[in-house]
N, C-alpha and C. Protein backbone atom coordinates (compact mmCIF):
# COMPACT_ATOMS: atom_id res chain seq x y z
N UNK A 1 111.21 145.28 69.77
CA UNK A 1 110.50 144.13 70.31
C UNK A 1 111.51 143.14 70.86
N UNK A 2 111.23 142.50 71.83
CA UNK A 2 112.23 141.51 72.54
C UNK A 2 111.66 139.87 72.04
N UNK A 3 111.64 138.86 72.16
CA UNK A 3 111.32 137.77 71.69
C UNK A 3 111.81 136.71 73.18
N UNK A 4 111.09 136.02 72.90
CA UNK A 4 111.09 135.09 74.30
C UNK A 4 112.22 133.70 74.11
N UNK A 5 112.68 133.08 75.43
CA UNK A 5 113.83 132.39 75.11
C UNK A 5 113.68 130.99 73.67
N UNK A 6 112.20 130.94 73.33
CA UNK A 6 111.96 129.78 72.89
C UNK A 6 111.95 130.35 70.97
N UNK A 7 112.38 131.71 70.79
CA UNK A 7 111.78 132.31 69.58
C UNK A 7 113.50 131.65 68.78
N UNK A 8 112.58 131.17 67.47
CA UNK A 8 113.91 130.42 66.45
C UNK A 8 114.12 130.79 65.35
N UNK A 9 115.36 131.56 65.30
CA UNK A 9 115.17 132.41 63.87
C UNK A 9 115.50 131.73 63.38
N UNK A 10 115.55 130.73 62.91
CA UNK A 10 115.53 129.52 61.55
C UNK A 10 113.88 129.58 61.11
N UNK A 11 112.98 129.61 61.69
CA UNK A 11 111.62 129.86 61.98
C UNK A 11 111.23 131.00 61.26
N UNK A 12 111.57 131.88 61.76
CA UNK A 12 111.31 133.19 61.35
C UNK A 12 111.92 134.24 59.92
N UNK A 13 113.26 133.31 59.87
CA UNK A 13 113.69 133.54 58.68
C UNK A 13 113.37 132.69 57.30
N UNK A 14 112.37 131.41 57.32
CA UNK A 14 111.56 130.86 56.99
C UNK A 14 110.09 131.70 56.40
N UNK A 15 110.12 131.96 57.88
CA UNK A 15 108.60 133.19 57.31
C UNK A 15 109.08 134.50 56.41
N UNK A 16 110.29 134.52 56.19
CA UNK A 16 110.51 136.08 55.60
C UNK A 16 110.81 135.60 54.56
N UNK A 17 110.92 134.52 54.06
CA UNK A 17 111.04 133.40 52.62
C UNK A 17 110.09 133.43 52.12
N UNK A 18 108.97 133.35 52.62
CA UNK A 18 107.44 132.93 52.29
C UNK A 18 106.54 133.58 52.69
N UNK A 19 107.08 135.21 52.34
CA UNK A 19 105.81 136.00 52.72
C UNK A 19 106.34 137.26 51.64
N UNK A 20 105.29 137.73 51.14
CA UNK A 20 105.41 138.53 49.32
C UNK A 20 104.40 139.55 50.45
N UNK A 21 105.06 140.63 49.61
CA UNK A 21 104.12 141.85 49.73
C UNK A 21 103.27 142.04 48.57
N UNK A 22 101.92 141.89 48.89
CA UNK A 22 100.73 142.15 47.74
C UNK A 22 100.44 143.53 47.51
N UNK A 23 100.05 144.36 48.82
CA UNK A 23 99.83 145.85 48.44
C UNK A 23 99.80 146.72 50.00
N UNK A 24 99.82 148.12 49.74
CA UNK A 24 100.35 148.95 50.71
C UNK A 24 98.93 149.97 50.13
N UNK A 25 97.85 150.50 50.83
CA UNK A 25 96.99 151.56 50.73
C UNK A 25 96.86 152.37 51.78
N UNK A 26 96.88 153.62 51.20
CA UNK A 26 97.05 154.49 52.06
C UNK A 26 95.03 154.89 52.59
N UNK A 27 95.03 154.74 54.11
CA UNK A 27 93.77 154.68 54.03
C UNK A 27 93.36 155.95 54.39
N UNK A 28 93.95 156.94 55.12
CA UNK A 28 93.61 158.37 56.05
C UNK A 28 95.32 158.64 55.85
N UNK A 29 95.02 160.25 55.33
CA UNK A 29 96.03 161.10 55.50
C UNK A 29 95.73 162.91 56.36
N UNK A 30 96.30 163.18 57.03
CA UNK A 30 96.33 164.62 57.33
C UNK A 30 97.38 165.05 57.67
N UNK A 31 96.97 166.48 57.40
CA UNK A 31 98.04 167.32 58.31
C UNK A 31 97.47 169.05 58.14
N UNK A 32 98.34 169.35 59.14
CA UNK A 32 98.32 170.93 59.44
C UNK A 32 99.40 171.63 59.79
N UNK A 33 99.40 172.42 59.42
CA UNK A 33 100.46 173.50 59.83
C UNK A 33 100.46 175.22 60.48
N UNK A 34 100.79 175.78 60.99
CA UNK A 34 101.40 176.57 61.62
C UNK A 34 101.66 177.99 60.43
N UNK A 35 101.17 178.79 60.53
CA UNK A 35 101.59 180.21 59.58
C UNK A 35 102.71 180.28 59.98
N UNK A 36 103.01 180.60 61.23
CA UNK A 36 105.06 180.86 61.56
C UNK A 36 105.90 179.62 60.98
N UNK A 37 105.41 178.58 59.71
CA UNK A 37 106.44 177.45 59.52
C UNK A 37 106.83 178.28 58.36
N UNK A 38 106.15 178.98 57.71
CA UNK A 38 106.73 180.41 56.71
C UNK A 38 108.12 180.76 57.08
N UNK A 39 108.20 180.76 57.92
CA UNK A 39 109.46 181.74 58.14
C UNK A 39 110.62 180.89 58.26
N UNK A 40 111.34 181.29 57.29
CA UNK A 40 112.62 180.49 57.75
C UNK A 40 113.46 180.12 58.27
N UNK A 41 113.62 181.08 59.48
CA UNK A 41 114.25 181.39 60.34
C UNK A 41 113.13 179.75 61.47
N UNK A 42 112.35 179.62 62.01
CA UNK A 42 111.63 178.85 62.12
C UNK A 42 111.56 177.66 61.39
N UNK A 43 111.40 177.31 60.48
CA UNK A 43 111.60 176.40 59.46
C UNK A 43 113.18 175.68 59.86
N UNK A 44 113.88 175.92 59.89
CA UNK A 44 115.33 175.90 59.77
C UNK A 44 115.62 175.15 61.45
N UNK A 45 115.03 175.60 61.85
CA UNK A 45 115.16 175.22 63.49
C UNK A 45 113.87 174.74 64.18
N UNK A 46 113.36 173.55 63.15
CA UNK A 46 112.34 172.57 63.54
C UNK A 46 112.77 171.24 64.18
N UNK A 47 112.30 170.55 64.88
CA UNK A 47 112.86 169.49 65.75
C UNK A 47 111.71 168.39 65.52
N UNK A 48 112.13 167.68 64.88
CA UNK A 48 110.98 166.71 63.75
C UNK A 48 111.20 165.12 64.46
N UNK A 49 110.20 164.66 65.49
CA UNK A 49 110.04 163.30 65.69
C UNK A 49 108.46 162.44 64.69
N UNK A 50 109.36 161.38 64.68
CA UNK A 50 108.17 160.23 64.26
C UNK A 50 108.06 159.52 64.76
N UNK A 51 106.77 159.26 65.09
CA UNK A 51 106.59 158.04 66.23
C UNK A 51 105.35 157.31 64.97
N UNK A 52 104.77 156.16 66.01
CA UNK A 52 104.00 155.14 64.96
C UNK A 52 103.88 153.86 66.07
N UNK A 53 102.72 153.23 65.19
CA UNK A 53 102.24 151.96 65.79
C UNK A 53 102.20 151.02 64.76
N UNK A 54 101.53 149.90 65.06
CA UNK A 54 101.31 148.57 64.35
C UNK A 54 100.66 147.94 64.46
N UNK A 55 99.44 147.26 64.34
CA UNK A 55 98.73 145.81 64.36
C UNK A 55 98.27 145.51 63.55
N UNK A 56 97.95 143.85 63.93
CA UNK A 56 97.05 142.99 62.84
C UNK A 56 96.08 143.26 62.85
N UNK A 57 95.11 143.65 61.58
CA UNK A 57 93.75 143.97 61.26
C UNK A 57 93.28 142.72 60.69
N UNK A 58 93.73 141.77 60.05
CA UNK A 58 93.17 140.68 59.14
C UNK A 58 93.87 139.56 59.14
N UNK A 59 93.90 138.17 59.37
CA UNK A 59 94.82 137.26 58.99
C UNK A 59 93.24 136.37 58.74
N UNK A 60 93.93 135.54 57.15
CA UNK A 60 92.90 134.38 56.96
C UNK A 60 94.26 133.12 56.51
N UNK A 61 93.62 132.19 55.77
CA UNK A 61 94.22 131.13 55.21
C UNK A 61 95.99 131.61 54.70
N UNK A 62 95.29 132.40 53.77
CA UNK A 62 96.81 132.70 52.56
C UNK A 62 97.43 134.32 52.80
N UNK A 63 96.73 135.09 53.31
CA UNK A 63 97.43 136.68 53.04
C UNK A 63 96.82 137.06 55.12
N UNK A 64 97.81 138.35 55.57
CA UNK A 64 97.76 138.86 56.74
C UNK A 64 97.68 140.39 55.93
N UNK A 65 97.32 140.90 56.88
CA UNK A 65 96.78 142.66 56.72
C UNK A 65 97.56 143.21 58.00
N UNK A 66 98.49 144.15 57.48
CA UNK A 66 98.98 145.11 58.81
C UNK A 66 98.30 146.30 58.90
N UNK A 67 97.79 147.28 59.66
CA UNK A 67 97.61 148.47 59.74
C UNK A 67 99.09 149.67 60.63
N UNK A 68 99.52 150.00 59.61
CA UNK A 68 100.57 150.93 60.30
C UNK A 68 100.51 152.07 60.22
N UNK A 69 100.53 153.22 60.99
CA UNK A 69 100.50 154.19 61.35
C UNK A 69 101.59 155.24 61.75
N UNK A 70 101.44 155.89 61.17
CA UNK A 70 102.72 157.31 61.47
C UNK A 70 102.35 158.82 61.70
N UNK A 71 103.23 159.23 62.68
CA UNK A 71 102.69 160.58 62.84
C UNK A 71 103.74 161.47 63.21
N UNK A 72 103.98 162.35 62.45
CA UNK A 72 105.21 163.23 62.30
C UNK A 72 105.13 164.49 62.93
N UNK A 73 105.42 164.73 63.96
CA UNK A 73 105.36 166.50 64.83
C UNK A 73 106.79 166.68 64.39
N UNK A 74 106.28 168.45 63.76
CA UNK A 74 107.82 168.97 63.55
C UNK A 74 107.47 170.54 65.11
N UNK A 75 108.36 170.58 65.89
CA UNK A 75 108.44 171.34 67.09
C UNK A 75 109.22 172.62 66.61
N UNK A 76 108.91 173.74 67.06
CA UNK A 76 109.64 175.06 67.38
C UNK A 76 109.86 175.31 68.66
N UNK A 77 110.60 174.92 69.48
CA UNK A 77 110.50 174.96 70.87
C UNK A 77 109.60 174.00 71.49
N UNK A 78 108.27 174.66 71.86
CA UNK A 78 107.16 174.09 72.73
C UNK A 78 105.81 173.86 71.71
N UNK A 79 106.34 174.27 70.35
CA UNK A 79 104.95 174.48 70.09
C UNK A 79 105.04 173.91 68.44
N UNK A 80 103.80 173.04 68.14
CA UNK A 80 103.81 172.19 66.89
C UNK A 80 103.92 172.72 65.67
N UNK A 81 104.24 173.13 65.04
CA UNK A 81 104.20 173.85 63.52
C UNK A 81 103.83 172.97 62.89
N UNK A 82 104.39 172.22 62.87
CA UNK A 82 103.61 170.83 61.46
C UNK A 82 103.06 169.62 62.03
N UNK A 83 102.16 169.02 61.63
CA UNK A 83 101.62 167.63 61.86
C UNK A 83 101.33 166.87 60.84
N UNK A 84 101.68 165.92 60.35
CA UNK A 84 101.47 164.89 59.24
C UNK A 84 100.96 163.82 59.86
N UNK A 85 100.01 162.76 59.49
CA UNK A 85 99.61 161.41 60.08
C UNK A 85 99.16 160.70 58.97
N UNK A 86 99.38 159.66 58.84
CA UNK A 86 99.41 158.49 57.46
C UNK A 86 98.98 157.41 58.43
N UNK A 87 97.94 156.77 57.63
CA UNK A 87 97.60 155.05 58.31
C UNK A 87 97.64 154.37 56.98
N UNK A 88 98.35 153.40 56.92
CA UNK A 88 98.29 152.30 55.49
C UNK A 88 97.93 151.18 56.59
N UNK A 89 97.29 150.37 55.19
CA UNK A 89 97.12 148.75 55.28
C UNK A 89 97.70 148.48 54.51
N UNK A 90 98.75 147.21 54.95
CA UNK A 90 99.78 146.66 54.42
C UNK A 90 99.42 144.91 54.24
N UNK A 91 99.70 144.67 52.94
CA UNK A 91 98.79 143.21 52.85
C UNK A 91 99.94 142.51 52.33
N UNK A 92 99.96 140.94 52.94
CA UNK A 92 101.03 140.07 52.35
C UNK A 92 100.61 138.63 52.01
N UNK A 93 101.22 138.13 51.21
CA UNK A 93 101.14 136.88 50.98
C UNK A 93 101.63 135.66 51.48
N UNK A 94 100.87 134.53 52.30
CA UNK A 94 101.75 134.18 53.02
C UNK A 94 101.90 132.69 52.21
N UNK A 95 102.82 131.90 52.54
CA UNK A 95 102.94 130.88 51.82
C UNK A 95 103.82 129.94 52.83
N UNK A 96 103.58 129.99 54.10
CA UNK A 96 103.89 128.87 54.47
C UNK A 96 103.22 129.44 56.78
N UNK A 97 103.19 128.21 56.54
CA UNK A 97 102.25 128.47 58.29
C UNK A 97 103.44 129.06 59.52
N UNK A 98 102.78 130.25 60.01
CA UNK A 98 103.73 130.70 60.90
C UNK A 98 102.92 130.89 62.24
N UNK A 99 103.18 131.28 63.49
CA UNK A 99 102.36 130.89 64.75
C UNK A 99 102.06 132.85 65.26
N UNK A 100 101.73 133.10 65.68
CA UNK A 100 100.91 134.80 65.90
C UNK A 100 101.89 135.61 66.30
N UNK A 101 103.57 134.86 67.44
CA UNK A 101 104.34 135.73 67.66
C UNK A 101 105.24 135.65 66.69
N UNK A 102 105.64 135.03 65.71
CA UNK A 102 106.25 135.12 64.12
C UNK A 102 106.08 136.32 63.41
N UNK A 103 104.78 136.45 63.47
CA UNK A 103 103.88 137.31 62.54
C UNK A 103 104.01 138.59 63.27
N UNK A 104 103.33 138.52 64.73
CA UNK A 104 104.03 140.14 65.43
C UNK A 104 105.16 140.37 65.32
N UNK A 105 106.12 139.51 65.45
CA UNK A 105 107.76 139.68 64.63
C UNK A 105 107.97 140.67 63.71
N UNK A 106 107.31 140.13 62.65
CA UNK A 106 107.41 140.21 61.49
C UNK A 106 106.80 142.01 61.02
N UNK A 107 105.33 141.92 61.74
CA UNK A 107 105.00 142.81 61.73
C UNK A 107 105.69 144.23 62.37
N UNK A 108 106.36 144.10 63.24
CA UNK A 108 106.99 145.41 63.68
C UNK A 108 108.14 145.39 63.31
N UNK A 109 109.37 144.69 63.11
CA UNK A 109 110.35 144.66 61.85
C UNK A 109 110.20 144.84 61.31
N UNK A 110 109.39 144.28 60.25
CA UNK A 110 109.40 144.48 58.13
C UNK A 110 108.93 145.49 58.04
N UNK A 111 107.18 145.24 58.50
CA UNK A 111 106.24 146.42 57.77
C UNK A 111 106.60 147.57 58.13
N UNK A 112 107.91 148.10 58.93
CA UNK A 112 107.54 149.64 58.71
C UNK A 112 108.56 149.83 57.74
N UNK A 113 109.85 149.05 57.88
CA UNK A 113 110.76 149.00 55.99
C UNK A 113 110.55 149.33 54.83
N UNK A 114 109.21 148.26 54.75
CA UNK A 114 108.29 148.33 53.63
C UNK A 114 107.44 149.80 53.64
N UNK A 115 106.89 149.97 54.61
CA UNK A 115 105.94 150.96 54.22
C UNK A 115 106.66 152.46 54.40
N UNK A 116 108.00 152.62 55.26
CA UNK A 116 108.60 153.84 55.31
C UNK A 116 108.72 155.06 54.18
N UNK A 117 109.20 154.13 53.14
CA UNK A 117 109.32 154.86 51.94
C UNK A 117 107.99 155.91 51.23
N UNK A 118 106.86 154.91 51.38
CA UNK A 118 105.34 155.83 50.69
C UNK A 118 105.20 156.43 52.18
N UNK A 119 105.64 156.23 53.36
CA UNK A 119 105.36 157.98 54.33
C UNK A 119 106.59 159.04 53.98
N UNK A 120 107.46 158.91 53.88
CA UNK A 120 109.15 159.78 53.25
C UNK A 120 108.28 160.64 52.21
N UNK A 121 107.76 159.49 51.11
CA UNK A 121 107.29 160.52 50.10
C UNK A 121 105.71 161.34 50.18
N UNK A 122 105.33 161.21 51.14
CA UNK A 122 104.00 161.52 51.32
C UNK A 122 104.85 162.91 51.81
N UNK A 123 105.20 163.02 53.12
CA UNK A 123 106.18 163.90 53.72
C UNK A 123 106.42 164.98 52.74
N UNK A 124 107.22 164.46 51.73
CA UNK A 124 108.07 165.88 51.23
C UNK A 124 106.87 166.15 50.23
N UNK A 125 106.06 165.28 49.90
CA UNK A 125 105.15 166.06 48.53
C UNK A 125 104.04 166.94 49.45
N UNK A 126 103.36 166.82 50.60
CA UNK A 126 103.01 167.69 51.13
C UNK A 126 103.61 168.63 51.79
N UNK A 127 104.79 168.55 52.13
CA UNK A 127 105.03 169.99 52.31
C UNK A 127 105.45 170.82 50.90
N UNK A 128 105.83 169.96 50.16
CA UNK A 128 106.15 170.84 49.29
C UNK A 128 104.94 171.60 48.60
N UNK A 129 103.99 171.07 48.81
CA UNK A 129 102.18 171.30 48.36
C UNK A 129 101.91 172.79 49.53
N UNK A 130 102.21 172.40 50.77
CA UNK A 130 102.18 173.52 51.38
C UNK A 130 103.00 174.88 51.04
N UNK A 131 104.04 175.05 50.21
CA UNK A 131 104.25 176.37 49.90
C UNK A 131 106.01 176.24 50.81
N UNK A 132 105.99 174.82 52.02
CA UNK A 132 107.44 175.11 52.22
C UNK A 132 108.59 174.20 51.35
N UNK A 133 109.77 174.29 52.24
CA UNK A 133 110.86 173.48 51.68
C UNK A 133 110.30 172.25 51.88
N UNK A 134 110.56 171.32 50.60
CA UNK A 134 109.79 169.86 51.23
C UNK A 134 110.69 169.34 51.94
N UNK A 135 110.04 168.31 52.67
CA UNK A 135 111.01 167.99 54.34
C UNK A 135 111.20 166.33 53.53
N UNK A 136 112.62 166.61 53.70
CA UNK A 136 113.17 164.91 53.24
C UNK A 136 113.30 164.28 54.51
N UNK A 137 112.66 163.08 55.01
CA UNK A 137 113.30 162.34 55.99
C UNK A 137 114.18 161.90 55.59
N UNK A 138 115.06 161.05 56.41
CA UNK A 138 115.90 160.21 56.18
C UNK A 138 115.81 158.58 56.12
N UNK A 139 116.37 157.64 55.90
CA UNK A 139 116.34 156.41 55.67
C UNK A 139 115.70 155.95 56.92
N UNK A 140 115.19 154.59 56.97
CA UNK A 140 114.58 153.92 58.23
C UNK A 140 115.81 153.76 59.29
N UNK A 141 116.61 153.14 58.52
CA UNK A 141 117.60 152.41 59.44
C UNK A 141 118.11 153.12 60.56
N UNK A 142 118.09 154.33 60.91
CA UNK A 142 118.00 155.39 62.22
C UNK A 142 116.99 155.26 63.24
N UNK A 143 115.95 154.87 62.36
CA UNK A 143 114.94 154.33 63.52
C UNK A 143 114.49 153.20 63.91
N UNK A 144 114.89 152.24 63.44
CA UNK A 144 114.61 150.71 63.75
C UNK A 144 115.92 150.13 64.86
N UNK A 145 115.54 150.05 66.24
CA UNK A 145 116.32 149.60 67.18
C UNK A 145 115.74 148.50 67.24
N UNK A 146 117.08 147.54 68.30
CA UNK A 146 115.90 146.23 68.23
C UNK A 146 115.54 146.59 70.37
């Protein structure tokens, strides 16, 4: 996300003072897979992107609601072998007044930090549920550019 010439991170680092994470629910999960992800030879030479979105579903007085979304294609060439997709609502506590582009800030920075970890482990416990090697992602910090 880019921020406009007037954005003040004294401001914004203010809001990251005064905002508590209350809870993370996972609302819709799926996935599918591919009989050839059996094979290891295949398995071994999967090409695994995550992509994902973000918005506000809820803001009142005291707490904001994120809805974030992830969706994991693992590729064999041209063709999908695995699909995973996770949507959480991500709820926070806010405790001091911030203005809507603060909060979209906030929202596509933090919440996927926060919520990365319960998709990582969603990840490896279903595949490992599926019968393959469970697939460890790796840390966020590879994917958070600014």
């Amino acid at each position: 996300m880019t921020t406009n010439d007037n954005f003040d991170i004294k401001k914004y680092n203010n809001l990251v003072k005064h905002i508590d994470l209350l809870d993370i629910k996972l609302r819709n999960a799926n996935c599918k897979n591919d009989d050839a992800i059996f094979d290891n030879k295949v398995f071994q030479k999967l090409k695994i992107n995550v992509s994902g979105n973000i918005k506000t579903i809820n803001k009142n007085e005291d707490t904001i609601t994120y809805k974030k979304e992830f969706s994991l294609k693992a590729k064999f060439g041209n063709k999908i072998m695995l699909n995973i997709n996770a949507v959480y609502d991500v709820t926070y506590l806010l405790e001091t007044e911030a203005s809507e582009e603060y909060l979209k800030y906030f929202g596509e920075r933090n919440v996927p930090i926060n919520v990365w970890p319960f998709f990582r482990e969603l990840c490896y416990s279903i595949t490992s549920r599926m019968g393959i090697p469970p697939l460890t992602l790796p840390v966020i910090r590879g994917l958070m550019k600014k």
